[in-house]
Protein backbone atom coordinates (compact mmCIF):
# COMPACT_ATOMS: atom_id res chain seq x y z
CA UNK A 1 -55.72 -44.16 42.98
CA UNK A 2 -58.26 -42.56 40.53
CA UNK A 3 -56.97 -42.14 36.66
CA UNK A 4 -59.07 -39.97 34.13
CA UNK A 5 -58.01 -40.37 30.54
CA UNK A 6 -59.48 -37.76 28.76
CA UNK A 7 -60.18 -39.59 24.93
CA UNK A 8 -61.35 -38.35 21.24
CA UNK A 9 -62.70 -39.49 18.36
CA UNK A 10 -61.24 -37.78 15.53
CA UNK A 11 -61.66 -38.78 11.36
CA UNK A 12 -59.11 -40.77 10.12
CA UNK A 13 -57.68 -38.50 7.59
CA UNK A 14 -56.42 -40.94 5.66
CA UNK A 15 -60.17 -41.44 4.21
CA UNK A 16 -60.38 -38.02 3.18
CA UNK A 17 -61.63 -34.98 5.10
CA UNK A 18 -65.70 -33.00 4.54
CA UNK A 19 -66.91 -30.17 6.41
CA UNK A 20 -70.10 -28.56 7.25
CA UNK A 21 -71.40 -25.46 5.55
CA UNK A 22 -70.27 -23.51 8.67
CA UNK A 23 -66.65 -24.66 8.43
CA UNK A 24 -66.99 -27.17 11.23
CA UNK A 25 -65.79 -30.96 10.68
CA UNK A 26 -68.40 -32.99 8.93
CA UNK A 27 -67.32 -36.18 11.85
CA UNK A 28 -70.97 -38.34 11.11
CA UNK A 29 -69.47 -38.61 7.48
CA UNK A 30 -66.28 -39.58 8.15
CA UNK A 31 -63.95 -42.92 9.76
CA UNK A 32 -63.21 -42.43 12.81
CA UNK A 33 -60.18 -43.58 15.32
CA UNK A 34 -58.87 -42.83 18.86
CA UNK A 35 -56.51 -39.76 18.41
CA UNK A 36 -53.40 -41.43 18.69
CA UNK A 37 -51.86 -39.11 21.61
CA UNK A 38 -55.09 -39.84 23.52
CA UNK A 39 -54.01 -43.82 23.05
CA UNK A 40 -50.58 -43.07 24.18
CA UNK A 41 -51.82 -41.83 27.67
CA UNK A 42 -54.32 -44.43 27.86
CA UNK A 43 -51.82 -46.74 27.75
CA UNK A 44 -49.76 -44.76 29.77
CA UNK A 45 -52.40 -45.19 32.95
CA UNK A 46 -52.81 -48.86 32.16
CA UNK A 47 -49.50 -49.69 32.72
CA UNK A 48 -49.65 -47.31 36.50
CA UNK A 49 -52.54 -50.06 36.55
CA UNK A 50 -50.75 -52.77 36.27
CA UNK A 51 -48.08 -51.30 38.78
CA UNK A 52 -50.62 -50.10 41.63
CA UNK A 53 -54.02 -51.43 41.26
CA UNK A 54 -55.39 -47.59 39.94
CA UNK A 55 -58.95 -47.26 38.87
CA UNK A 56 -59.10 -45.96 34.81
CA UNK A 57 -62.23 -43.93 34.06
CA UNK A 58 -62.17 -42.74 30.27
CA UNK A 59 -64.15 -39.61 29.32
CA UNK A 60 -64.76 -38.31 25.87
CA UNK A 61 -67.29 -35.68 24.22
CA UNK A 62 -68.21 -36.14 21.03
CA UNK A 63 -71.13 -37.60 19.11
CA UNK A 64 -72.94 -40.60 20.03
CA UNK A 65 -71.11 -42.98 17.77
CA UNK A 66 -68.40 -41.85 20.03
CA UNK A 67 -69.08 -44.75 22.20
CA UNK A 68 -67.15 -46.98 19.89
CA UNK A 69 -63.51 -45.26 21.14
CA UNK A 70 -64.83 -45.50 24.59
CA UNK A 71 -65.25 -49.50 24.40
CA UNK A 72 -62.18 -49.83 22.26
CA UNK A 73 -60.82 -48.49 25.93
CA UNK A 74 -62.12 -50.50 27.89
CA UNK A 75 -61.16 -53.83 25.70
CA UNK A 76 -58.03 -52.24 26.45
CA UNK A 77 -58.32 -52.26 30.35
CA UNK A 78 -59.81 -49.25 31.48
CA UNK A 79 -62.45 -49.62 33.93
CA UNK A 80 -65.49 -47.33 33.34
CA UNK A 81 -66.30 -45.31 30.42
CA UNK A 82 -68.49 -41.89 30.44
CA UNK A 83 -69.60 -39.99 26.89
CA UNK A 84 -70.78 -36.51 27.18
CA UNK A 85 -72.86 -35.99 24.82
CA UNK A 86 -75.66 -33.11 23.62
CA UNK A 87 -76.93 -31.11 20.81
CA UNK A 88 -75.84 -27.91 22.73
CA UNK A 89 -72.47 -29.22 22.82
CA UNK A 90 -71.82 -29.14 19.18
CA UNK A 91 -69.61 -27.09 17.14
CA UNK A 92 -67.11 -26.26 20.23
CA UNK A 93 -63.51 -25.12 20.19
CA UNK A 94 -60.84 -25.46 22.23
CA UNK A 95 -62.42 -23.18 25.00
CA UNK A 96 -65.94 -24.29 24.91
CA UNK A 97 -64.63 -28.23 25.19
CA UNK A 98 -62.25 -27.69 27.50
CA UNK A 99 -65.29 -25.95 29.35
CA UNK A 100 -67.27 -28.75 28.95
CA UNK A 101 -65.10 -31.50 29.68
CA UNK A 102 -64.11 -29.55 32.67
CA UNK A 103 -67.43 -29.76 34.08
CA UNK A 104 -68.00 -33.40 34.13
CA UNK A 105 -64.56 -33.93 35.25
CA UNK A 106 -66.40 -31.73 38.46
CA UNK A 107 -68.45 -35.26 38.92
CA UNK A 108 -65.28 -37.35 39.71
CA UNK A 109 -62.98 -38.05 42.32
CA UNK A 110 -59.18 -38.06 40.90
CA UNK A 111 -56.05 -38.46 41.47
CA UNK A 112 -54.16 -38.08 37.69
CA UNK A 113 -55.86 -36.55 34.49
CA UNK A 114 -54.29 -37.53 31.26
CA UNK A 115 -54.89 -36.31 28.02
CA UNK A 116 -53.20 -36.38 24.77
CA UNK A 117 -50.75 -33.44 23.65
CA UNK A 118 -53.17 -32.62 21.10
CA UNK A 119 -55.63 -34.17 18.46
CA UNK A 120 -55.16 -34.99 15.18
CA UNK A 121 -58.43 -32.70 13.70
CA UNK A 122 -56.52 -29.42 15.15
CA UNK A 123 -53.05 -29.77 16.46
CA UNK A 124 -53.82 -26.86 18.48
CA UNK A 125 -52.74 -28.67 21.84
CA UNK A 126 -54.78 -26.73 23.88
CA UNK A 127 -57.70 -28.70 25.17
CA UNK A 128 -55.62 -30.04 28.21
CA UNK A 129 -53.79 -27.41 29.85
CA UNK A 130 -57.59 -25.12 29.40
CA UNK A 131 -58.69 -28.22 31.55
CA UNK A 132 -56.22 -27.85 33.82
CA UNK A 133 -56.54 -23.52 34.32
CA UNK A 134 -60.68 -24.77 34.65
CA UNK A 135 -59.65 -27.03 37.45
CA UNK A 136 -57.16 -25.26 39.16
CA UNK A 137 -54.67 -28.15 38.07
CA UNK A 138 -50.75 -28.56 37.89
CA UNK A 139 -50.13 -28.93 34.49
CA UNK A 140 -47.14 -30.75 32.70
CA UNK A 141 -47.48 -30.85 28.85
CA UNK A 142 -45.32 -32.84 26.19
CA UNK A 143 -45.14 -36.05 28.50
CA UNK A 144 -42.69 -38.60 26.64
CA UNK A 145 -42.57 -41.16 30.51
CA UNK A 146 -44.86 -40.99 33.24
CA UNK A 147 -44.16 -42.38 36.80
CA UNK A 148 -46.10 -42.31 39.87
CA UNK A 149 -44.14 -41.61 42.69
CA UNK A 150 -46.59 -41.71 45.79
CA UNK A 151 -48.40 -38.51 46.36
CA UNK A 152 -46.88 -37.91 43.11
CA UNK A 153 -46.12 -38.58 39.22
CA UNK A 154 -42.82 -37.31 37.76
CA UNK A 155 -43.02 -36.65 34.01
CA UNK A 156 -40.00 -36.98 31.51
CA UNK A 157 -40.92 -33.74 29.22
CA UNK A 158 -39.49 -33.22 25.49
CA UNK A 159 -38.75 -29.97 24.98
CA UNK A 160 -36.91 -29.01 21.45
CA UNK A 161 -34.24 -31.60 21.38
CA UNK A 162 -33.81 -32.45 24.73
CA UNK A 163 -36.04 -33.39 28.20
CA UNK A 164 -37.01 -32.17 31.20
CA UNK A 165 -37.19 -34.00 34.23
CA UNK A 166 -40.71 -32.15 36.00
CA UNK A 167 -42.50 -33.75 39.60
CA UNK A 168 -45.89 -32.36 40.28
CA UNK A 169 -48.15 -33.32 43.42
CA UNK A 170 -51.34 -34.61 42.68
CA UNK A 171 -54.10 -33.97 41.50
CA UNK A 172 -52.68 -33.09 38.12
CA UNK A 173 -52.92 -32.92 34.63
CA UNK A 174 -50.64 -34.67 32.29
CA UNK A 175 -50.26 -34.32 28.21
CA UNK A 176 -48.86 -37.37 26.57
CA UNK A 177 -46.79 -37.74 23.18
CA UNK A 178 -47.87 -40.02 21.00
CA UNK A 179 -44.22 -41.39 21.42
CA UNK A 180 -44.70 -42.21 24.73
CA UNK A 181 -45.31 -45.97 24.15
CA UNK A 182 -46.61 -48.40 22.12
CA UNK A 183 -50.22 -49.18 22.63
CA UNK A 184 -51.42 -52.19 23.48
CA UNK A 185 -53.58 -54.35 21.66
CA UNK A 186 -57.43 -55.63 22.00
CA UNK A 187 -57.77 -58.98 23.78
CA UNK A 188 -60.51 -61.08 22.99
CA UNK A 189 -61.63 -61.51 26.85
CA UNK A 190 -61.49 -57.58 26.82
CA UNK A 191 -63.52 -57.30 23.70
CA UNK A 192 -66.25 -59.35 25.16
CA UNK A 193 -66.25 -57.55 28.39
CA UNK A 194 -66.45 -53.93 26.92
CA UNK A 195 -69.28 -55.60 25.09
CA UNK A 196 -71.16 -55.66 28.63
CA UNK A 197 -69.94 -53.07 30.64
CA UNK A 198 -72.22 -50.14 30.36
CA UNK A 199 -70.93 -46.74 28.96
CA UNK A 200 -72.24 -43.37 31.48
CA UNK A 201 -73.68 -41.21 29.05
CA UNK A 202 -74.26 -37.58 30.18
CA UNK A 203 -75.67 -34.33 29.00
CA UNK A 204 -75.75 -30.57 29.29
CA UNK A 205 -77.87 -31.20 32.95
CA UNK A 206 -75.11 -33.17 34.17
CA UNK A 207 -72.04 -30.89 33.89
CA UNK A 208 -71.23 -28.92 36.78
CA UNK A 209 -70.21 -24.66 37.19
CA UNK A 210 -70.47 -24.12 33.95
CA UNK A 211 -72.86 -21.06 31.55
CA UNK A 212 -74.66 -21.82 28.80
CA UNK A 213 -72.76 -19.18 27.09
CA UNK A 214 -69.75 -21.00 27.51
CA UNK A 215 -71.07 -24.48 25.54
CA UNK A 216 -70.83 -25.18 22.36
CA UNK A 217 -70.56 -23.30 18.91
CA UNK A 218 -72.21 -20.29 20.82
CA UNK A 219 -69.86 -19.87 23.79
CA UNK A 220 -67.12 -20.66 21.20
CA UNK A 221 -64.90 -17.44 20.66
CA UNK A 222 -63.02 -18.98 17.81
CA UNK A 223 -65.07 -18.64 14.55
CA UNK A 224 -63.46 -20.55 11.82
CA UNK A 225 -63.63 -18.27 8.51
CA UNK A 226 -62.91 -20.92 5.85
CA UNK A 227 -61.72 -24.19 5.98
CA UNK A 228 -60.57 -26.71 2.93
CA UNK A 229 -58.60 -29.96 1.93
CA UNK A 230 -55.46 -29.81 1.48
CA UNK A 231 -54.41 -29.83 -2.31
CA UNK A 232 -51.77 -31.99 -3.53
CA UNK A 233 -48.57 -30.62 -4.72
CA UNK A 234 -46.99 -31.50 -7.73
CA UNK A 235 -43.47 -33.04 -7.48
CA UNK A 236 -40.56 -30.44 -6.69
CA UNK A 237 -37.18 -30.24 -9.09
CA UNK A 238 -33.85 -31.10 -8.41
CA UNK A 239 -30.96 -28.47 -8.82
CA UNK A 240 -27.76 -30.66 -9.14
CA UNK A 241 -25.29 -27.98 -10.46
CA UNK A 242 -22.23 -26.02 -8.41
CA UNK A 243 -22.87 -23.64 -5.80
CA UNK A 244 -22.75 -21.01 -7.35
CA UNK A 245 -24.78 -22.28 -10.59
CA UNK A 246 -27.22 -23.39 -8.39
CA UNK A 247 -27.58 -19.94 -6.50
CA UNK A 248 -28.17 -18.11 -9.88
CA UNK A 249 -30.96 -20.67 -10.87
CA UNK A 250 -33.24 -20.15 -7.97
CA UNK A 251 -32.70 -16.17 -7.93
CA UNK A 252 -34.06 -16.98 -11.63
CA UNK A 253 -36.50 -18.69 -10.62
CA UNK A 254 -37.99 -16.82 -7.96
CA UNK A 255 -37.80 -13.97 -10.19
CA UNK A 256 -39.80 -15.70 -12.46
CA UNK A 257 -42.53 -16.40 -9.43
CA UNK A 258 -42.06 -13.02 -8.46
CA UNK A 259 -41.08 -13.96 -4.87
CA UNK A 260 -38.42 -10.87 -5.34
């Protein structure tokens, strides 16, 4: 059995957040972690490892430097590690990544495809299911337990406040929660293996049925107008008076705003 775990490395926000002129992320000035739903599934396909023997490829695009997520993977226990990486590919959005990652996903045989619900430098949770419509892939999205059942995986989905019990055939593509399990650590041993495996690194020439006009900032229909940091908020008030007191403050107050 052949797992793909579709990874990214996003900025830790936590160190603050820069952009480019154009709006884009500034990543080469920022930290940078695995997205932490991207962990989740990667975790998720070592432990079907553990239970069946499965092969773990991980796959990211990204910068160069993104080789550092990709070896923090296999310290983990995945098995082989592939960075797609080129100036054309810069700038993308959802559709022109999911385009590209797509394409080099065209390179390799697999059973399961696993990505996270979404990363952490968008929340637009789009990426994977664009993968999947690319592919002609079963989809099942929100992923908080994955099983392998044969031929097959059956997915616990959240949905709203409750679950969803879904079983797709594979090949399919599955999003993962970052609740979907704890992540396991480093190892030593699997530090100093990662240190010598080699990382695949591939470029525009090596993705497969895909345009030029689909790739990067150019084949990216979603132009991003303005983007800032988010500005702190002062501290909000307290209304402890009666019910009805308490009504007649905040219609004074929002009159005051002019809200109404």
């Amino acid at each position: 059995m052949n797992i793909v775990v579709c990874i990214k490395q996003v900025p830790d926000t936590k160190g603050g957040v820069k952009f480019n002129p154009d709006g884009t992320l500034d990543r080469a000035a920022m930290l940078a972690i695995m997205n932490p739903d991207d962990k989740a599934g990667l975790e998720a396909a070592l432990r079907i490892k553990d239970e069946t023997g499965a092969k773990v490829t991980v796959l990211t695009m990204g910068l160069p430097k993104a080789d550092a997520v990709l070896r923090e993977a296999m310290a983990m226990g995945a098995d082989d590690a592939i960075l797609v990486t080129d100036r054309v590919l810069g700038g993308a959005d959802t559709w022109a990544t999911s385009t590209t990652i797509a394409g080099a996903l065209r390179n390799l045989d697999y059973d399961l495809i696993i990505t996270g619900r979404q990363a952490i430098d968008g929340d637009t949770a789009q990426v994977g299911p664009q993968i999947a419509e690319h592919l002609g892939l079963p989809v099942i999205s929100y992923a908080a337990d994955i099983k392998v059942d044969g031929d097959s995986v059956i997915v616990k989905r959240q949905y709203e406040d409750r679950y969803h019990e879904l079983k797709a055939k594979m090949p399919c593509l599955v999003t993962a929660l970052s609740e979907l399990n704890q992540p396991r650590y480093m190892t030593p041993g699997g530090i100093f293996d990662a240190c010598d495996k080699e990382v695949t690194v591939w470029g525009r020439a090596d993705l497969k049925d895909v345009d030029d006009s689909d790739l990067g900032l150019k084949g990216s229909p979603t132009k991003i107008a303005k983007a800032s940091d988010k500005v702190a908020k002062g501290a909000g008030e307290k209304v402890n008076l009666d019910p009805a007191e308490s009504v007649a403050y905040l219609i004074g107050k929002f009159k005051e705003k002019h809200i109404i």
